[in-house]
N, C-alpha and C. Protein backbone atom coordinates (compact mmCIF):
# COMPACT_ATOMS: atom_id res chain seq x y z
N UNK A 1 0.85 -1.17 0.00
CA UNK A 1 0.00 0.00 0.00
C UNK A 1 0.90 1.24 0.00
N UNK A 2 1.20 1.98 -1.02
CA UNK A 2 1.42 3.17 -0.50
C UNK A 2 0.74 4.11 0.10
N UNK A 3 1.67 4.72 0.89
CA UNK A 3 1.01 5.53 2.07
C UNK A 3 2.02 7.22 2.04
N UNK A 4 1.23 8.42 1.82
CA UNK A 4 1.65 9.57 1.22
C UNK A 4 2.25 10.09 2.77
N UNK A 5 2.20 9.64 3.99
CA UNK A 5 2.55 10.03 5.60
C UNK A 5 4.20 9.40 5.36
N UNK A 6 4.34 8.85 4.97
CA UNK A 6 5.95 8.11 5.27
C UNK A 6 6.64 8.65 3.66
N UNK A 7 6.46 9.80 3.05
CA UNK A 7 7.23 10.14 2.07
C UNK A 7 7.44 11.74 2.13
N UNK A 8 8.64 11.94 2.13
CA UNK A 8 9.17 13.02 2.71
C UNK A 8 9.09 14.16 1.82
N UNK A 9 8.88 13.91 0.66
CA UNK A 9 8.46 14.75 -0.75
C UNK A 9 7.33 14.83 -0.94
N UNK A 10 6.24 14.46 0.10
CA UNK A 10 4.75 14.59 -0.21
C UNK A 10 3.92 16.14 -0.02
N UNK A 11 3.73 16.53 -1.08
CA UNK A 11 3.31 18.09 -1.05
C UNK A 11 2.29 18.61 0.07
N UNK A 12 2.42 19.13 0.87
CA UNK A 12 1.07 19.02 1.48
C UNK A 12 0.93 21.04 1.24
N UNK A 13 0.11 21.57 1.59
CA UNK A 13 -0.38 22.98 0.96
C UNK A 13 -0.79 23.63 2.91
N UNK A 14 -0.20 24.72 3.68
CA UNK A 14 -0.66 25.47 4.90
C UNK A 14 -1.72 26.64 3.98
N UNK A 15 -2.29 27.04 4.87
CA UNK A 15 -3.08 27.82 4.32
C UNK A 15 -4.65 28.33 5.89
N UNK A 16 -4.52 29.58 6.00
CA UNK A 16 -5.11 30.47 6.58
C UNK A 16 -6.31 31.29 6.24
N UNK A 17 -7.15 31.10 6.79
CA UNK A 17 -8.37 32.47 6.56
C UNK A 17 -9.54 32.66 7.25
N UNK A 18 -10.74 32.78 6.80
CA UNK A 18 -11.69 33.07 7.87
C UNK A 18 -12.85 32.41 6.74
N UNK A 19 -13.92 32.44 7.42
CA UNK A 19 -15.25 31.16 6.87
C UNK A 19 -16.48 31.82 7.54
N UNK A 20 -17.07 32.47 7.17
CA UNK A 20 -18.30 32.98 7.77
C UNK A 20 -17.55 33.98 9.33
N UNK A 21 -16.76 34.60 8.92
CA UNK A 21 -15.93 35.04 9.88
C UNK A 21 -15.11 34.15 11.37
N UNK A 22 -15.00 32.75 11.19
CA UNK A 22 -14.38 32.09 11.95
C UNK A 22 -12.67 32.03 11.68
N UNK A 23 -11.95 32.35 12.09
CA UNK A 23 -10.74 31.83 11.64
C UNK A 23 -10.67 30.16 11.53
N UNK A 24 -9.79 30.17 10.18
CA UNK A 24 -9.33 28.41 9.90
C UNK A 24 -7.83 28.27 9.54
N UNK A 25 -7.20 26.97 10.01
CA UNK A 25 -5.84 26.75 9.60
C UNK A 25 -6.08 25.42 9.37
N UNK A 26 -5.47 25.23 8.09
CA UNK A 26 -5.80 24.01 7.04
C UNK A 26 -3.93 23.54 6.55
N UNK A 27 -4.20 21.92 6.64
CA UNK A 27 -2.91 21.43 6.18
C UNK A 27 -3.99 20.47 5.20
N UNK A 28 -3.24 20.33 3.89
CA UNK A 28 -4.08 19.51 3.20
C UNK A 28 -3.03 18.78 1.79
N UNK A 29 -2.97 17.61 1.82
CA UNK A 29 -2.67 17.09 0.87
C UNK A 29 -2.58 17.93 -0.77
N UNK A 30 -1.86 18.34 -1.28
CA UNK A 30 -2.17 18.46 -2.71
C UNK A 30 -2.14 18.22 -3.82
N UNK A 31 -1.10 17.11 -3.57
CA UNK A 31 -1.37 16.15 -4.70
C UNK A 31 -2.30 15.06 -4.58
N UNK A 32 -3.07 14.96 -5.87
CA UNK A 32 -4.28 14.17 -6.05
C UNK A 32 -3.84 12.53 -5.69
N UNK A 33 -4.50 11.47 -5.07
CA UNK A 33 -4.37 9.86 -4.57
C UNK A 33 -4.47 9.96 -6.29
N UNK A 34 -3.57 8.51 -6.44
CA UNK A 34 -3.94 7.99 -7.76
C UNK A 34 -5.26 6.89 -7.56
N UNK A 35 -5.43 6.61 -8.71
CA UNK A 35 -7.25 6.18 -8.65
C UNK A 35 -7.14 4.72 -8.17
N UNK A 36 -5.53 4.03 -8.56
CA UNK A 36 -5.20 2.92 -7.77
C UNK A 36 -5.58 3.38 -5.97
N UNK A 37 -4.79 4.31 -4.90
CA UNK A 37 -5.32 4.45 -3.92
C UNK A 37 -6.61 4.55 -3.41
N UNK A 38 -7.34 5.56 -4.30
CA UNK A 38 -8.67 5.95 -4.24
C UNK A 38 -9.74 4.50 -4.08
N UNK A 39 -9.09 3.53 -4.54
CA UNK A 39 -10.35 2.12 -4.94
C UNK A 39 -9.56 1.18 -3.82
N UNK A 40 -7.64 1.49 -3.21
CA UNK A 40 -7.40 0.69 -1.99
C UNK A 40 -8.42 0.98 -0.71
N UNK A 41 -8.54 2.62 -0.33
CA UNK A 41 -9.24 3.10 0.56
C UNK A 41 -10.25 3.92 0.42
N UNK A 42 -11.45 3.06 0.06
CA UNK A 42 -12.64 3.98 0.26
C UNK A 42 -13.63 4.21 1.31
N UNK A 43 -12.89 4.36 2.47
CA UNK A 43 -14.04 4.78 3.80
C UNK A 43 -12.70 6.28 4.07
N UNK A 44 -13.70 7.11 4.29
CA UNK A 44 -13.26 8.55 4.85
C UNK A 44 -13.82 8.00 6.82
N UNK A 45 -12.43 8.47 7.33
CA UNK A 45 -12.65 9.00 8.49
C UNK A 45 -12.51 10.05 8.99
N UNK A 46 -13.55 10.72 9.60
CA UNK A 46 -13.43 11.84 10.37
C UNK A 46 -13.13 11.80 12.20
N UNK A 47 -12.35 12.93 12.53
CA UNK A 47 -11.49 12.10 13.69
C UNK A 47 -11.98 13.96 14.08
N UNK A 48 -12.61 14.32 15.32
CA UNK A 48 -12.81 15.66 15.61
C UNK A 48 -12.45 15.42 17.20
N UNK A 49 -11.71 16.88 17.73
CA UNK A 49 -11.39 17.26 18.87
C UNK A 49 -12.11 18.70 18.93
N UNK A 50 -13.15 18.66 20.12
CA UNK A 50 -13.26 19.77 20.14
C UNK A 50 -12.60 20.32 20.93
N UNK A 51 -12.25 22.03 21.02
CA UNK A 51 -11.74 22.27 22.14
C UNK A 51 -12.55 23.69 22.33
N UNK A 52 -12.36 24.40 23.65
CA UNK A 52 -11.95 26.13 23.86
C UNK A 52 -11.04 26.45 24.45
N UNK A 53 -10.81 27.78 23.71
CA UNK A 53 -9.75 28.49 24.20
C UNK A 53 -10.19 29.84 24.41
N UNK A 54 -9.25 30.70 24.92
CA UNK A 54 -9.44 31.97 25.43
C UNK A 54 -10.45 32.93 24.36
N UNK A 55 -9.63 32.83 23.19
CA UNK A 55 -10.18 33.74 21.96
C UNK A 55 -11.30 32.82 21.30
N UNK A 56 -11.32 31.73 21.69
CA UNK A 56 -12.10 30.61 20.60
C UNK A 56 -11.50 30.59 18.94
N UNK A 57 -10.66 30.79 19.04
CA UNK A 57 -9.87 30.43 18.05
C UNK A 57 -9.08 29.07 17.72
N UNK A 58 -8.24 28.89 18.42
CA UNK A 58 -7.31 28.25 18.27
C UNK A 58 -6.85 27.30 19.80
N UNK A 59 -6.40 26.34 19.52
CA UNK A 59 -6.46 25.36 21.04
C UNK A 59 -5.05 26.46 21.55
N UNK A 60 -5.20 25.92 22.71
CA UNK A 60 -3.76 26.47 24.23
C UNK A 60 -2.62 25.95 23.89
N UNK A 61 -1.43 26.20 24.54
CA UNK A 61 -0.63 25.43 24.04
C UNK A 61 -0.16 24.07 24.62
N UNK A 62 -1.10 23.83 25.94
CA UNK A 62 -1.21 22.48 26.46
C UNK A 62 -2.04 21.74 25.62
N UNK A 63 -3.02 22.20 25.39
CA UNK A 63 -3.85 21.35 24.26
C UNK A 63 -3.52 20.73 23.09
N UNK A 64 -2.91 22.34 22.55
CA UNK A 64 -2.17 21.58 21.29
C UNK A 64 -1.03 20.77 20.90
N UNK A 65 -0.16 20.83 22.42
CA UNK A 65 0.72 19.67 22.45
C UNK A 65 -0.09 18.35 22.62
N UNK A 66 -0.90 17.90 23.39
CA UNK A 66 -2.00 17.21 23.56
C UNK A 66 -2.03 17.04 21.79
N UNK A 67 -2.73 17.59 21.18
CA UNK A 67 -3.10 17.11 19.81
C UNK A 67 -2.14 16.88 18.86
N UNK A 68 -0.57 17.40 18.82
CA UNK A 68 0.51 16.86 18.25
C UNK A 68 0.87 15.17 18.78
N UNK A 69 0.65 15.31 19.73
CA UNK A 69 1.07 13.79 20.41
C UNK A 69 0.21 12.30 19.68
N UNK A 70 -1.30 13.38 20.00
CA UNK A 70 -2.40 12.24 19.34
C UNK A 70 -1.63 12.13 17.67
N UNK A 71 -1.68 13.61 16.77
CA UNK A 71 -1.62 12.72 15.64
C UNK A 71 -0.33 12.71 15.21
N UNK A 72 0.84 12.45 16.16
CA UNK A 72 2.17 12.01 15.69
C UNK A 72 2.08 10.39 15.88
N UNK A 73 1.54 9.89 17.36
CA UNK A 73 1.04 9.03 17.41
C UNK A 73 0.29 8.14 16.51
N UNK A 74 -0.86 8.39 15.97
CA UNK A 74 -1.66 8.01 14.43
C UNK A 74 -1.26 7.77 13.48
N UNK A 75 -0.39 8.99 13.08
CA UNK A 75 0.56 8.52 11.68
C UNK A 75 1.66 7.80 11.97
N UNK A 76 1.97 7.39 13.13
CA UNK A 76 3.35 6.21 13.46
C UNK A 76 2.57 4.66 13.01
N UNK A 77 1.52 5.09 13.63
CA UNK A 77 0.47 4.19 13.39
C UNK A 77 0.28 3.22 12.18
N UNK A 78 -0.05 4.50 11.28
CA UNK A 78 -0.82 3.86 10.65
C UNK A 78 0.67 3.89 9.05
N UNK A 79 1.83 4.52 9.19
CA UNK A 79 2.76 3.72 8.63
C UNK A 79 3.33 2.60 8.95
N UNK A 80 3.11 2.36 10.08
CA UNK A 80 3.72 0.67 10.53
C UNK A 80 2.64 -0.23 10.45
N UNK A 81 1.46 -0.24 10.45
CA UNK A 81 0.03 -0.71 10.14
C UNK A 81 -0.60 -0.68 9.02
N UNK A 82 -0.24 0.28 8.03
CA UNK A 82 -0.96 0.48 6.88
C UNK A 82 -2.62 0.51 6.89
N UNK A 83 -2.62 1.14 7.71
CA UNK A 83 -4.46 0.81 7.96
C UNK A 83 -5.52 1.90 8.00
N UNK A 84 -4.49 3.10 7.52
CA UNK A 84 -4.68 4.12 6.71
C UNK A 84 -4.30 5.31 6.44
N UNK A 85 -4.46 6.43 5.75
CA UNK A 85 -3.54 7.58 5.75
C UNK A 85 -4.44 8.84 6.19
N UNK A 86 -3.70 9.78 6.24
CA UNK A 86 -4.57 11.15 7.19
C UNK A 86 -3.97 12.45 5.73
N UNK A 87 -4.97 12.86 4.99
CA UNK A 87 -4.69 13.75 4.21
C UNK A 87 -5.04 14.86 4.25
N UNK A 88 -5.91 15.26 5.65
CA UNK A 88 -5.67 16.85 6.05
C UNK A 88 -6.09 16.87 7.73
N UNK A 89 -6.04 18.59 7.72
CA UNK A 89 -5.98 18.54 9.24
C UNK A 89 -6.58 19.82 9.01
N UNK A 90 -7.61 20.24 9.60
CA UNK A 90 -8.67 21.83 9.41
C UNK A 90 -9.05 21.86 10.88
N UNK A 91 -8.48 23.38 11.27
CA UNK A 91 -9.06 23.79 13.03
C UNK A 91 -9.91 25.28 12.26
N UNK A 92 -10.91 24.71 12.92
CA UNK A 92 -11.72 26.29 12.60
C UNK A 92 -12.70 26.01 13.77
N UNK A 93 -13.50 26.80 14.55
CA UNK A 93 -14.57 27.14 15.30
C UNK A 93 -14.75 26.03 16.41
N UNK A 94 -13.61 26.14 17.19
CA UNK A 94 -13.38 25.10 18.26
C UNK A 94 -13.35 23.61 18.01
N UNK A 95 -12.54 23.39 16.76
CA UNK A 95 -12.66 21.89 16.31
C UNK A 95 -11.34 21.75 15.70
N UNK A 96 -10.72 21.03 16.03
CA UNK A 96 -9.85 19.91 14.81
C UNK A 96 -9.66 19.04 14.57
N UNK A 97 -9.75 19.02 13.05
CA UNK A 97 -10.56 17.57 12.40
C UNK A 97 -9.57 17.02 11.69
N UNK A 98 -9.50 15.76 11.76
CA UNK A 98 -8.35 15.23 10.53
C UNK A 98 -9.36 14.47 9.85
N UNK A 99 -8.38 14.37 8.48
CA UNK A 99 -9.25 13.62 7.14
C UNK A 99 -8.78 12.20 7.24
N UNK A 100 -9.51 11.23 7.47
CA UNK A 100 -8.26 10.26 6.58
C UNK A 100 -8.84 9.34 6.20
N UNK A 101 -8.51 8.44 5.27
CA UNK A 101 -8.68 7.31 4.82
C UNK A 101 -8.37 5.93 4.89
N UNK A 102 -9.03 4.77 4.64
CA UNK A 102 -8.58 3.68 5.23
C UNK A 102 -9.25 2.52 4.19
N UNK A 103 -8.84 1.29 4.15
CA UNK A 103 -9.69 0.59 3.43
C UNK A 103 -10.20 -0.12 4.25
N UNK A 104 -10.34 -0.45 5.84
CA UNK A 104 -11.32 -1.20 6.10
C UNK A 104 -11.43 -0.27 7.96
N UNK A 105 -12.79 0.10 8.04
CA UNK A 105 -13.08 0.78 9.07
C UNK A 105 -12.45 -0.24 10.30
N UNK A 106 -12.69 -1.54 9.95
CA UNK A 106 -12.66 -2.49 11.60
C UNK A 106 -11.48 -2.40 11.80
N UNK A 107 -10.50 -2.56 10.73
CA UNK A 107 -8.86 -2.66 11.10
C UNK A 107 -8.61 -1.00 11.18
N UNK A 108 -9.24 -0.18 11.21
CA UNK A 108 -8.79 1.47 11.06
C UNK A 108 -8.70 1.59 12.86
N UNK A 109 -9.94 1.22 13.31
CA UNK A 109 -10.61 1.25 14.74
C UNK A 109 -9.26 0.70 15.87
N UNK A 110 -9.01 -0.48 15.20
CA UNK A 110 -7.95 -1.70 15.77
C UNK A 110 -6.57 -0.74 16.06
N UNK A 111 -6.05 -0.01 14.54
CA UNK A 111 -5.34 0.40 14.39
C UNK A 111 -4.59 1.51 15.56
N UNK A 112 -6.07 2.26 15.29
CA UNK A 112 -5.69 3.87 16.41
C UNK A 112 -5.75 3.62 17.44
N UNK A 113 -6.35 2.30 17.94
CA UNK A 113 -6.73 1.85 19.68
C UNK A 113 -5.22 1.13 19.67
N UNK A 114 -4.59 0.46 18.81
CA UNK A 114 -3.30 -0.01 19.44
C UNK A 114 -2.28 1.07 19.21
N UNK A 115 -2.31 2.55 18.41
CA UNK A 115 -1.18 3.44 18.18
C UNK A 115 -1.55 4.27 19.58
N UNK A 116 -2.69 4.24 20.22
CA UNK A 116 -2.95 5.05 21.65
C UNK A 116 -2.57 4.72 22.70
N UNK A 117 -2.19 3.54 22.71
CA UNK A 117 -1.96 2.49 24.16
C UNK A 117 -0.83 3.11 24.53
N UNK A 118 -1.46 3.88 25.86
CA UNK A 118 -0.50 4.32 27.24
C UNK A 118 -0.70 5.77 26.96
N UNK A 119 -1.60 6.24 26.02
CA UNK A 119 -1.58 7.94 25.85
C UNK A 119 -2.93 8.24 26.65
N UNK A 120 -3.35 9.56 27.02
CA UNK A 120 -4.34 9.89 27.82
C UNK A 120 -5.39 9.45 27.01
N UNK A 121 -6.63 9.66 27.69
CA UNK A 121 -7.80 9.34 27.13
C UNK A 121 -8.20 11.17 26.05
N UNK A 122 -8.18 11.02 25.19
CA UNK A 122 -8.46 12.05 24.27
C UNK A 122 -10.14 12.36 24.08
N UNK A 123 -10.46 13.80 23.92
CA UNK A 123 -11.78 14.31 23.45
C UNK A 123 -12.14 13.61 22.19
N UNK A 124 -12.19 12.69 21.26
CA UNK A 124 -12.19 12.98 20.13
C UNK A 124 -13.65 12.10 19.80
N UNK A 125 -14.13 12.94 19.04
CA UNK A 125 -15.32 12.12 18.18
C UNK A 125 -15.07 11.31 16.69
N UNK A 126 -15.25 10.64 16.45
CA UNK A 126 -14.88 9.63 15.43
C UNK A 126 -16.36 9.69 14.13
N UNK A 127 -16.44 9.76 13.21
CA UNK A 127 -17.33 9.53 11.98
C UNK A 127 -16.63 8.47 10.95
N UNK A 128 -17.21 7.67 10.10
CA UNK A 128 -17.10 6.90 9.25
C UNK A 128 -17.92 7.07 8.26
N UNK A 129 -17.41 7.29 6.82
CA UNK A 129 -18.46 6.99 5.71
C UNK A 129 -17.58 6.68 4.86
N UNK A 130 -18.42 5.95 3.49
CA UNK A 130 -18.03 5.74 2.11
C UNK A 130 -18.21 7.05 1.45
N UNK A 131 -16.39 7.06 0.85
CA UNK A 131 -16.44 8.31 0.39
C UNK A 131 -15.22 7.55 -1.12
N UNK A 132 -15.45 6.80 -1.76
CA UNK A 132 -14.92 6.13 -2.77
C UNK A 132 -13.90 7.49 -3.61
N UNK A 133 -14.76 8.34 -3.98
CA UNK A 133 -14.02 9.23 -4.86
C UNK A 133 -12.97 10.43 -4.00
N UNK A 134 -13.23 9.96 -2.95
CA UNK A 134 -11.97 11.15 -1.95
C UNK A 134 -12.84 12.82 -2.09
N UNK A 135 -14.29 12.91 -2.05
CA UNK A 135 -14.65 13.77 -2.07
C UNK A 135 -14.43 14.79 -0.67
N UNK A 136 -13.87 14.12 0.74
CA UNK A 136 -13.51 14.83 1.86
C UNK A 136 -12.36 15.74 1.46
N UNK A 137 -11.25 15.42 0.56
CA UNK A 137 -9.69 15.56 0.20
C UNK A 137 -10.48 16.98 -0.53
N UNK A 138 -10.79 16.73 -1.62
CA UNK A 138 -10.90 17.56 -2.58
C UNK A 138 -11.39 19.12 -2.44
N UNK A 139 -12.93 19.07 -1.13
CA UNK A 139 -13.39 19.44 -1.08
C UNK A 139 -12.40 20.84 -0.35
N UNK A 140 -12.04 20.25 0.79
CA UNK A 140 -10.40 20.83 1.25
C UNK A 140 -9.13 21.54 0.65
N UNK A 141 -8.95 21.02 -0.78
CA UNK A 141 -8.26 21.56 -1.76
C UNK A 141 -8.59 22.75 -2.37
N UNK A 142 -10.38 22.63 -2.83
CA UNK A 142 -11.16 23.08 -3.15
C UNK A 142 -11.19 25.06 -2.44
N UNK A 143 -11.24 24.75 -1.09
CA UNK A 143 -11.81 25.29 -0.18
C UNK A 143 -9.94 26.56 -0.25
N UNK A 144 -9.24 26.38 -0.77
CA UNK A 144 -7.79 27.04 -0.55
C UNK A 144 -7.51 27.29 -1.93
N UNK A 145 -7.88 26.92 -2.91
CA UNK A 145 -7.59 27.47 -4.18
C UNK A 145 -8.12 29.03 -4.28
């Protein structure tokens, strides 16, 4: 399986602004999955932390070490697991959300519960859907052009 987290030349795009006047900070993949990946992993996961902070902007900086840990953790994960990849990361209006993909939700679940073992218990809400064409990725790309 290639996996775009363990390649050191993988483009990813920062990018800043506001959304109905919320501030957002977006890391997002920009080069397109080839359609081989796209048909390895077609379940989108959504992985959300909410938080507040002072301004409601942006997490603390205890927090957000807290949330480097979780997803340095994840992507150790899920390159030694292959059980899926994370192609963006969007904090806007007390939330940050990572994108990622996987080809099978049960081993995705397996995955992040064994890359967590011995880390705190985290805020995070979890979503699952079929998203075959990577319409979560795009939309993200979309959203910074």
């Amino acid at each position: 399986m290639t996996n775009f987290n363990d390649n050191p030349d993988t483009p990813w795009t920062f990018a800043t602004g506001e959304r109905e006047g919320i501030p957002t900070l977006l890391r997002v993949l920009t080069e397109p999955p080839t359609p081989a990946m796209q048909a390895e992993m077609p379940t989108l996961v959504l992985i959300q932390w909410p938080f507040e902070s002072e301004d409601g902007r942006m997490p603390d900086e205890h927090e957000l070490a807290q949330m480097v840990a979780f997803e340095e953790s994840m992507i150790d994960g899920m390159e030694m697991g292959e059980w899926g990849v994370c192609v963006a990361v969007l904090t806007f209006g007390g939330t940050r959300e990572w994108r990622c993909f996987t080809p099978d939700a049960e081993r995705f679940e397996e995955g992040i519960n064994e890359a967590l073992v011995g880390q705190p218990v985290y805020p995070l809400k979890f979503a699952m859907f079929e998203d075959p064409a990577w319409i979560a990725l795009r939309e993200v790309q979309d959203a910074i052009d």
